[in-house]
N, C-alpha and C. Protein backbone atom coordinates (compact mmCIF):
# COMPACT_ATOMS: atom_id res chain seq x y z
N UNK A 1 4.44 47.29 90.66
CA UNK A 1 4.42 48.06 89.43
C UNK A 1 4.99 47.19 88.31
N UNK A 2 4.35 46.97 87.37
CA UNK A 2 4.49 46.27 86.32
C UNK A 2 5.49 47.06 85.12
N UNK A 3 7.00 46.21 84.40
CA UNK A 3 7.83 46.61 83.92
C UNK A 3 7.13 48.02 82.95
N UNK A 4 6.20 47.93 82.52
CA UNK A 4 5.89 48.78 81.57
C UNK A 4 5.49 50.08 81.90
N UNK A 5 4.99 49.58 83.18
CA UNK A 5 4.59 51.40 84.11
C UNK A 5 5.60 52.32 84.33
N UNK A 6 6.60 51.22 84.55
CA UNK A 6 8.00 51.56 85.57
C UNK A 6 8.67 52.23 84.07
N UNK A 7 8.80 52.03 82.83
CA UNK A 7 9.30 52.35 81.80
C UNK A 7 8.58 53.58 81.24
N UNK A 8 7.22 54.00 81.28
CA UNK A 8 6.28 54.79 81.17
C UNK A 8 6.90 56.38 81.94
N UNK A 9 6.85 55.90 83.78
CA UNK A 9 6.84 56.92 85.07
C UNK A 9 8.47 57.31 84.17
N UNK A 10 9.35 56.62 83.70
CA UNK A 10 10.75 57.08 82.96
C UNK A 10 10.88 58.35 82.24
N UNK A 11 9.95 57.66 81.14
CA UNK A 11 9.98 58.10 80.05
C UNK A 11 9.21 59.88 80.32
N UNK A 12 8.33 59.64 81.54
CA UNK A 12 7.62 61.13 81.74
C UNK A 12 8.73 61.69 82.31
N UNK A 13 9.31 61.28 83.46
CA UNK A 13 10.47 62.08 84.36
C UNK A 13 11.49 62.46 83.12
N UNK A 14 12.00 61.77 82.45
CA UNK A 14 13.32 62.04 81.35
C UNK A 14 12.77 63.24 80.83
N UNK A 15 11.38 63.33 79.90
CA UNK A 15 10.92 64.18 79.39
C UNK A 15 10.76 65.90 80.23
N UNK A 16 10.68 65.64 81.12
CA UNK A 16 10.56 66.96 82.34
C UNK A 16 11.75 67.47 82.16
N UNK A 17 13.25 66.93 82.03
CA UNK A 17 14.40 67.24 81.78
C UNK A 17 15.07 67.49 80.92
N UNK A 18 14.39 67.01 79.85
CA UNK A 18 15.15 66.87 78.23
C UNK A 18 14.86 68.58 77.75
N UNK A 19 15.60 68.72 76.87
CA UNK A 19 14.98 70.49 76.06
C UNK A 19 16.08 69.94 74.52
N UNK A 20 15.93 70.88 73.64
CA UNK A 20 16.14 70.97 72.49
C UNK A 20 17.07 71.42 72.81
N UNK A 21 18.90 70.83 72.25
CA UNK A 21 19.68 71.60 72.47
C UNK A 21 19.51 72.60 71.82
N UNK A 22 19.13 73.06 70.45
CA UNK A 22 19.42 74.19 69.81
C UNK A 22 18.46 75.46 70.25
N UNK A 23 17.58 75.15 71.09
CA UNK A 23 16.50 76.27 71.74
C UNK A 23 16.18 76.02 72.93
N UNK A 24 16.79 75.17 73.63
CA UNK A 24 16.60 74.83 74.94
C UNK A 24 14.86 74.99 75.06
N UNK A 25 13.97 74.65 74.15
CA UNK A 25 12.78 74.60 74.45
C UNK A 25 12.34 73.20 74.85
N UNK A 26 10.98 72.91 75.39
CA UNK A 26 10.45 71.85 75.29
C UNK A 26 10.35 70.91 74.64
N UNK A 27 10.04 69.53 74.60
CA UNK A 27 10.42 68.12 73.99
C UNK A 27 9.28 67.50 74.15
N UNK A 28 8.70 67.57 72.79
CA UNK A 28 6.93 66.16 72.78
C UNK A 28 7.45 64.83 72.08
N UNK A 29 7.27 64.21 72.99
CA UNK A 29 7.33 62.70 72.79
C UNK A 29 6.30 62.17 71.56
N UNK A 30 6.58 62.18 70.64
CA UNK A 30 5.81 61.33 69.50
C UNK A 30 6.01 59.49 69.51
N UNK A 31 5.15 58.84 70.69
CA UNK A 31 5.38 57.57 70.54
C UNK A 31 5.33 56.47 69.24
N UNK A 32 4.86 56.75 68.42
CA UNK A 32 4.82 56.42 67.24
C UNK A 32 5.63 56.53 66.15
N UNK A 33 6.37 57.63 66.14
CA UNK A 33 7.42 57.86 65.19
C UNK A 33 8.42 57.93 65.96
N UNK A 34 8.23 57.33 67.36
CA UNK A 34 9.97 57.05 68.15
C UNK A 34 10.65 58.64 68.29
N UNK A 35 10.10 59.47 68.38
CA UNK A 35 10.38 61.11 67.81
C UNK A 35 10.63 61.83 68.93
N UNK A 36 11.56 62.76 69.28
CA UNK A 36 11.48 64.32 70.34
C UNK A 36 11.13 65.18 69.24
N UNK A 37 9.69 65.76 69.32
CA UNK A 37 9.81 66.63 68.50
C UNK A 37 9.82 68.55 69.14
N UNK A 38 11.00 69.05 68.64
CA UNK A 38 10.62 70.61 68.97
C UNK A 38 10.44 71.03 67.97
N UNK A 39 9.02 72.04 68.44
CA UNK A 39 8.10 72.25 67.74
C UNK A 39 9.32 73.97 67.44
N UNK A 40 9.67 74.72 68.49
CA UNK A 40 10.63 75.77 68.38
C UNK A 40 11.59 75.71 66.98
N UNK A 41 12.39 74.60 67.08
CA UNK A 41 13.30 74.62 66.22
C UNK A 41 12.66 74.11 64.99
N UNK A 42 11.48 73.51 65.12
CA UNK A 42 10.89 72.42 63.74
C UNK A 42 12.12 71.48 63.07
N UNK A 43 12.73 70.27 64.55
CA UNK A 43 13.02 69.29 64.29
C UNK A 43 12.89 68.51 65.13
N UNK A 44 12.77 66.84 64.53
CA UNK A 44 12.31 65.63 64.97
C UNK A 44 13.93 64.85 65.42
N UNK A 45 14.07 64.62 66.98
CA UNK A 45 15.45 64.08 67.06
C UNK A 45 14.61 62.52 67.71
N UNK A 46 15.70 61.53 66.80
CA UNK A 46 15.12 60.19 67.03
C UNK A 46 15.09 59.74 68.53
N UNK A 47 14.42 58.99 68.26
CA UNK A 47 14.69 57.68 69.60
C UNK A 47 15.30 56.24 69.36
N UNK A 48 16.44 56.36 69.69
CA UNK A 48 16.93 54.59 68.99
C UNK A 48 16.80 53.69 70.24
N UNK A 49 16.30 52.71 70.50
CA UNK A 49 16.41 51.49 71.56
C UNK A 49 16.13 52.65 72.54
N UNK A 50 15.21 52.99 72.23
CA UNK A 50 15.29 54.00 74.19
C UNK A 50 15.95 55.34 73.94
N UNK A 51 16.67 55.36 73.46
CA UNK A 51 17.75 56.41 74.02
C UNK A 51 17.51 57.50 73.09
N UNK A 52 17.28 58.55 73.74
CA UNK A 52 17.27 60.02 72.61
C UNK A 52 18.40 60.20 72.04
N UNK A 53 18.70 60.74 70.50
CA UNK A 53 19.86 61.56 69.89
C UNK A 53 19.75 62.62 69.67
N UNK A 54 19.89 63.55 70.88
CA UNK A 54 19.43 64.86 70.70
C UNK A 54 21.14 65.56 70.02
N UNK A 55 21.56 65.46 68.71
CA UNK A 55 22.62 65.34 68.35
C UNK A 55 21.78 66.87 66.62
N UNK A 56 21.81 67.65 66.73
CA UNK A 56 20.91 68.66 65.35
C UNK A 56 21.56 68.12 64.37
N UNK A 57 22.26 66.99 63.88
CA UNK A 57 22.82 66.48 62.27
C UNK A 57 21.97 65.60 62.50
N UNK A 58 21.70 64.95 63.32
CA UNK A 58 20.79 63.51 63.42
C UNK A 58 19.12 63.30 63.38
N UNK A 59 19.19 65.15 63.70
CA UNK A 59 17.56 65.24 63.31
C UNK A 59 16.91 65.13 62.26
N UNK A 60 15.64 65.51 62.20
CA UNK A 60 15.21 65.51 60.40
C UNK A 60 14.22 67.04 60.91
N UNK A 61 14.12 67.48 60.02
CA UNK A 61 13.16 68.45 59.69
C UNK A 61 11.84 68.63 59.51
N UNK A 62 11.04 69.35 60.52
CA UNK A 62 9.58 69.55 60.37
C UNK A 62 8.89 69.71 59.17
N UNK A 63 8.17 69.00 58.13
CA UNK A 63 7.24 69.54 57.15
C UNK A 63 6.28 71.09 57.73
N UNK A 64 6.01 71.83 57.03
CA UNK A 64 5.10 72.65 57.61
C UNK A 64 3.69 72.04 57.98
N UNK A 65 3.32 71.35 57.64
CA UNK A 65 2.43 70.59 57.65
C UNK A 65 2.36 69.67 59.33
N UNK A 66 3.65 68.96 59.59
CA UNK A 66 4.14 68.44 60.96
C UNK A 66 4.12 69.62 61.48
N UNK A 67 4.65 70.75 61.83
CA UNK A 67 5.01 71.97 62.36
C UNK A 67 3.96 72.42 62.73
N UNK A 68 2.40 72.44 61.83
CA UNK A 68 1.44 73.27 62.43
C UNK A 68 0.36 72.49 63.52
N UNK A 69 0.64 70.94 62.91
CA UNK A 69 -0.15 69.76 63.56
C UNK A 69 -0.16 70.03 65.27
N UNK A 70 -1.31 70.02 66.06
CA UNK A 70 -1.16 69.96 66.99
C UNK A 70 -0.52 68.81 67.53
N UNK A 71 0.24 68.33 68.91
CA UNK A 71 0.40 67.37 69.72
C UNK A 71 -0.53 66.58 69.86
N UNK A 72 0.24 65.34 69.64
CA UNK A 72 -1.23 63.99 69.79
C UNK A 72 -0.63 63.58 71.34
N UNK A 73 -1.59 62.93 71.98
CA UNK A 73 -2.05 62.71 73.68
C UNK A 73 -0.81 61.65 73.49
N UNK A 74 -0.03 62.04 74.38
CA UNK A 74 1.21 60.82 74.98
C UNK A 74 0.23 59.58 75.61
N UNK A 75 -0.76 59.91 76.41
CA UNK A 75 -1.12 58.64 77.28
C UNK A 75 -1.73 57.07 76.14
C-alpha cells in the first residue's frame, strides 16, 4: 500500500468518528478548502497540517450560498 492510500484509508476511518462538537452531527471533508464542513451548524472547522480544529472560535461560517451547495465527491 502506497503512503498515500495508507493516508486516504485515515482520513476515511477519522471521518467515521469525527462529529461537530456543537451538534454532534456529521463531518464532510472538503479536500480543497482543507475544511470539516457541518452542514447542521453551517460551520467550516479547518484542517491545519492534517490535523482537524474542531475548536467553534476557530471556525468560519457558512455563506448561505456554501450552506445550500450540495457535497462535492471526496474520492
Amino acid at each position: 500500500m502506497q503512503a498515500r492510500d495508507y493516508h486516504r484509508l485515515m482520513d476515511t476511518k477519522l471521518l467515521e468518528l469525527l462529529v461537530c462538537p456543537v451538534t454532534k452531527g456529521p463531518l464532510i471533508f472538503d479536500r480543497e478548502a482543507q475544511e470539516l464542513i457541518s452542514r447542521s451548524a453551517r460551520l467550516a472547522y479547518p484542517v491545519r497540517d492534517g490535523i482537524p480544529i474542531l475548536l467553534e472560535h476557530e471556525a468560519r461560517t457558512l455563506s448561505d450560498e456554501e450552506a445550500a451547495r450540495p457535497p462535492a465527491p471526496t474520492a
